[in-house]
N, C-alpha and C. Protein backbone atom coordinates (compact mmCIF):
# COMPACT_ATOMS: atom_id res chain seq x y z
N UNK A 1 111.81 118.18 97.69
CA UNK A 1 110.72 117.25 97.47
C UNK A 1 109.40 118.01 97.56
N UNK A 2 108.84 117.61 96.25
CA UNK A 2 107.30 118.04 96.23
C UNK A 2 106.53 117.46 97.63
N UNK A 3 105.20 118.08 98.60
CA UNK A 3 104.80 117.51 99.31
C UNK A 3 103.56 117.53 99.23
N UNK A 4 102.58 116.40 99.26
CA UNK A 4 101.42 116.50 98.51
C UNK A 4 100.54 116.22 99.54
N UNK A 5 98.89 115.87 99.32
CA UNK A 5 98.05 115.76 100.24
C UNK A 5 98.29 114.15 100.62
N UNK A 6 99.01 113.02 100.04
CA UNK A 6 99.26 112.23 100.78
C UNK A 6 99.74 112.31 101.56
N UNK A 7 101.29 112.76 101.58
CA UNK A 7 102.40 112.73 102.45
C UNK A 7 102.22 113.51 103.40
N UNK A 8 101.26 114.88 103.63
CA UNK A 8 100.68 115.20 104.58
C UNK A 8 100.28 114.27 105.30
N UNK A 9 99.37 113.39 104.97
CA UNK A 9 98.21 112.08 105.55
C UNK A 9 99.52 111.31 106.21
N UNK A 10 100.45 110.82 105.45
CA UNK A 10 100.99 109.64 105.73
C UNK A 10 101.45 110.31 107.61
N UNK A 11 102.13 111.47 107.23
CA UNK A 11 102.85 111.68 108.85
C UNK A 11 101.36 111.84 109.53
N UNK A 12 100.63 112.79 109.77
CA UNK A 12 99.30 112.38 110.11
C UNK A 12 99.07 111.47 110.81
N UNK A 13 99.40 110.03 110.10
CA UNK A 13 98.88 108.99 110.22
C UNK A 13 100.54 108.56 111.26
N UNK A 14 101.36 108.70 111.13
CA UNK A 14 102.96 108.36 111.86
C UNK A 14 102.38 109.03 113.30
N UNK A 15 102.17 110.45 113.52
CA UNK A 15 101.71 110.69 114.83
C UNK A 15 100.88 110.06 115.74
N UNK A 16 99.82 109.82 114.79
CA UNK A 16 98.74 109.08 115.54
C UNK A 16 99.15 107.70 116.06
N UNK A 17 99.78 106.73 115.56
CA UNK A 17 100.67 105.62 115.88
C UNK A 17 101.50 106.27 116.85
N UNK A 18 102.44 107.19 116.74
CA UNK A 18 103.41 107.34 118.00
C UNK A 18 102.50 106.97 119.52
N UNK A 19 101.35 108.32 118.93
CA UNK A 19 100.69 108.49 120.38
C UNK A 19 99.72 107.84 121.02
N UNK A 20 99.57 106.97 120.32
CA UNK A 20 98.29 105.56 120.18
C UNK A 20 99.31 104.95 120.96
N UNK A 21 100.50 104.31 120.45
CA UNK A 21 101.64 103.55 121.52
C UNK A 21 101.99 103.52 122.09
N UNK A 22 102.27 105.15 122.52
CA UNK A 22 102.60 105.51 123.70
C UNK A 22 104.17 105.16 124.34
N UNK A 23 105.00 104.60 123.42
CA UNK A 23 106.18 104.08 123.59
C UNK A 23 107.53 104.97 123.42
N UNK A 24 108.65 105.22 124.04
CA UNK A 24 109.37 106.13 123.97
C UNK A 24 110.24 105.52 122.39
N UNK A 25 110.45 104.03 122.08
CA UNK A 25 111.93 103.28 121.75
C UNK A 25 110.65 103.37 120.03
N UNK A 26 109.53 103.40 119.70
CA UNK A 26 108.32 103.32 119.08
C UNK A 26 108.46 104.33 117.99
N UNK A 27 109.20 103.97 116.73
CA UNK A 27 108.93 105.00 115.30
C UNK A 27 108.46 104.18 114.36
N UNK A 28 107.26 104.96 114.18
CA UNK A 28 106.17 104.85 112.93
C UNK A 28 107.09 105.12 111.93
N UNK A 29 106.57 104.39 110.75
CA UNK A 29 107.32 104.30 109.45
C UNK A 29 105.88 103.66 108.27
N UNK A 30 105.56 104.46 107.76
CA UNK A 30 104.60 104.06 106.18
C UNK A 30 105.16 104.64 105.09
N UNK A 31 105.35 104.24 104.65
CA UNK A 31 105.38 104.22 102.92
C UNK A 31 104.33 104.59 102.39
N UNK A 32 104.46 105.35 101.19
CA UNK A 32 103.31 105.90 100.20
C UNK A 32 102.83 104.79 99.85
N UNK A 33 103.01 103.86 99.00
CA UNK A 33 102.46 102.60 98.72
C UNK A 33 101.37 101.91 99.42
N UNK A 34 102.32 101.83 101.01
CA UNK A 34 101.37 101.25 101.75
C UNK A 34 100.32 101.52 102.15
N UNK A 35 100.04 102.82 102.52
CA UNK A 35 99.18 103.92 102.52
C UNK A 35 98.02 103.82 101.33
N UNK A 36 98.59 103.64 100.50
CA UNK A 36 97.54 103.94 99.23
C UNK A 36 97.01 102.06 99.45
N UNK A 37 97.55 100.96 99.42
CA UNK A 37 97.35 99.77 99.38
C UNK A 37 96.39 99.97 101.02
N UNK A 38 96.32 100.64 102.34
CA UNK A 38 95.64 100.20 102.76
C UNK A 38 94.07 100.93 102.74
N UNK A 39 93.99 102.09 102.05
CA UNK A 39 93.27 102.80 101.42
C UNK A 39 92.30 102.02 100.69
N UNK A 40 92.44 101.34 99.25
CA UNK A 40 92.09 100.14 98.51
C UNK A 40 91.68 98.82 99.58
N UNK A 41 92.28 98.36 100.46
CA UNK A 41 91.91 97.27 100.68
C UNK A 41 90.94 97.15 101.62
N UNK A 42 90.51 98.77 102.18
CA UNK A 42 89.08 98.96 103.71
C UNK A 42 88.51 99.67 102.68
N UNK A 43 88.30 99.49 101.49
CA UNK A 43 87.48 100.47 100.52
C UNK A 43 86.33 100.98 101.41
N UNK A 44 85.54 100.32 101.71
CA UNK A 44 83.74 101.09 102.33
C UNK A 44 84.46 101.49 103.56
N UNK A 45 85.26 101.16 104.40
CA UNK A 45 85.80 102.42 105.82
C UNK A 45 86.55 103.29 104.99
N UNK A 46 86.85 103.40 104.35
CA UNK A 46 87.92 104.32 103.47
C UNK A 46 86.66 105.60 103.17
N UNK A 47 86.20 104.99 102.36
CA UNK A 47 84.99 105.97 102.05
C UNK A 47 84.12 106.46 102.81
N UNK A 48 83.87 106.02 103.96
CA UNK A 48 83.10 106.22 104.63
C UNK A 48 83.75 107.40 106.04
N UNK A 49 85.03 107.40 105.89
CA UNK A 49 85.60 108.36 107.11
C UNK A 49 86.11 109.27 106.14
N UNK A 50 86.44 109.46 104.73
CA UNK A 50 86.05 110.68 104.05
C UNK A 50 85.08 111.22 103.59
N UNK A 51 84.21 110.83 103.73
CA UNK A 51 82.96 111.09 103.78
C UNK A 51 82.69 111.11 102.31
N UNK A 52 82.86 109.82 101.46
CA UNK A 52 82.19 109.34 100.02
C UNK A 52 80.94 109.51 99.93
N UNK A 53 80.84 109.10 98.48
CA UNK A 53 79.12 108.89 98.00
C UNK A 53 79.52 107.51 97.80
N UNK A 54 78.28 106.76 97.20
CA UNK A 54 78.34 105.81 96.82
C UNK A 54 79.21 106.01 95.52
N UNK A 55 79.13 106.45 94.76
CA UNK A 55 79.86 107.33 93.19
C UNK A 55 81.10 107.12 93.83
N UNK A 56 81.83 107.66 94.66
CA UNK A 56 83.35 107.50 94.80
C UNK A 56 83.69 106.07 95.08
N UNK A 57 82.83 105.67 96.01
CA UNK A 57 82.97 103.75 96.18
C UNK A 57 83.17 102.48 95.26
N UNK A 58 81.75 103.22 94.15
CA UNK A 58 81.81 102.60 92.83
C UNK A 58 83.23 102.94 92.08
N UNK A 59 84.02 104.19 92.16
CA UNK A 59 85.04 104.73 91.61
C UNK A 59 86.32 103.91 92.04
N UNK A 60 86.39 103.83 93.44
CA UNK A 60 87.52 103.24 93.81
C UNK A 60 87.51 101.70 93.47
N UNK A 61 86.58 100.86 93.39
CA UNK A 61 85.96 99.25 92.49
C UNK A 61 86.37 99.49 91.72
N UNK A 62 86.07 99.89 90.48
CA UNK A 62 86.66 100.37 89.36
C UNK A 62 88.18 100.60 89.05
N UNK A 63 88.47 100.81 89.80
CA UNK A 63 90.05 101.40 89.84
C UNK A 63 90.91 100.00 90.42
N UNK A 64 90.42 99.47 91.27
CA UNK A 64 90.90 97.99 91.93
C UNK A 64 90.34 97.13 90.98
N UNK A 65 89.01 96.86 90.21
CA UNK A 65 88.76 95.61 88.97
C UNK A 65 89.98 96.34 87.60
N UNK A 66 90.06 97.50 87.29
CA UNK A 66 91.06 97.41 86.47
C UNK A 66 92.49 96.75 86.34
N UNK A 67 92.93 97.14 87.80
CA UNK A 67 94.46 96.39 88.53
C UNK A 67 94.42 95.21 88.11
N UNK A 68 93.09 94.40 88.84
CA UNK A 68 93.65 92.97 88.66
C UNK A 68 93.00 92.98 87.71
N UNK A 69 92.63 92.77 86.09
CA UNK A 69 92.77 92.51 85.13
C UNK A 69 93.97 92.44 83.81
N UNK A 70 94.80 93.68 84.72
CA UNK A 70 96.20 93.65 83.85
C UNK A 70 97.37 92.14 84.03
N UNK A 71 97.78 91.88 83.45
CA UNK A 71 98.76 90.86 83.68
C UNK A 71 99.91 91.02 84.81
C-alpha cells in the first residue's frame, strides 16, 4: 500500500485519541473518508490550524458548492 500525506495524518490523529483517552481497552479507528468529511465540515478551523489564506478557504467552498450541486 501506497502511503500518503493523509494516512500519515489519519494515525497522527489515532495517537492523539489513544492518548487524549487515556484508556487501556480504547482503539482509535478513522477512515480516510471520514477524515477528509471532517476536514470539509470545520472548513475555517481546518484552515486556520494549517495555516490557510483566505484563497485556500475560498478553495475548499468551492470544492464543497460543487459536491452539492451534482445529483
Amino acid at each position: 500500500m501506497v502511503w500518503t500525506m493523509c494516512h500519515t495524518r489519519i494515525l497522527e490523529l489515532e495517537d492523539s485519541f489513544r492518548l487524549d483517552m487515556n484508556r487501556e481497552r480504547f482503539i482509535p479507528y478513522l477512515q480516510l473518508h471520514e477524515f477528509e468529511t471532517l476536514l470539509f465540515f470545520y472548513r475555517e478551523i481546518t484552515n486556520q490550524r494549517l495555516h490557510g489564506s483566505n484563497r485556500h478557504l475560498r478553495m475548499m467552498n468551492d470544492i464543497l458548492h460543487s459536491v452539492d450541486e451534482k445529483p
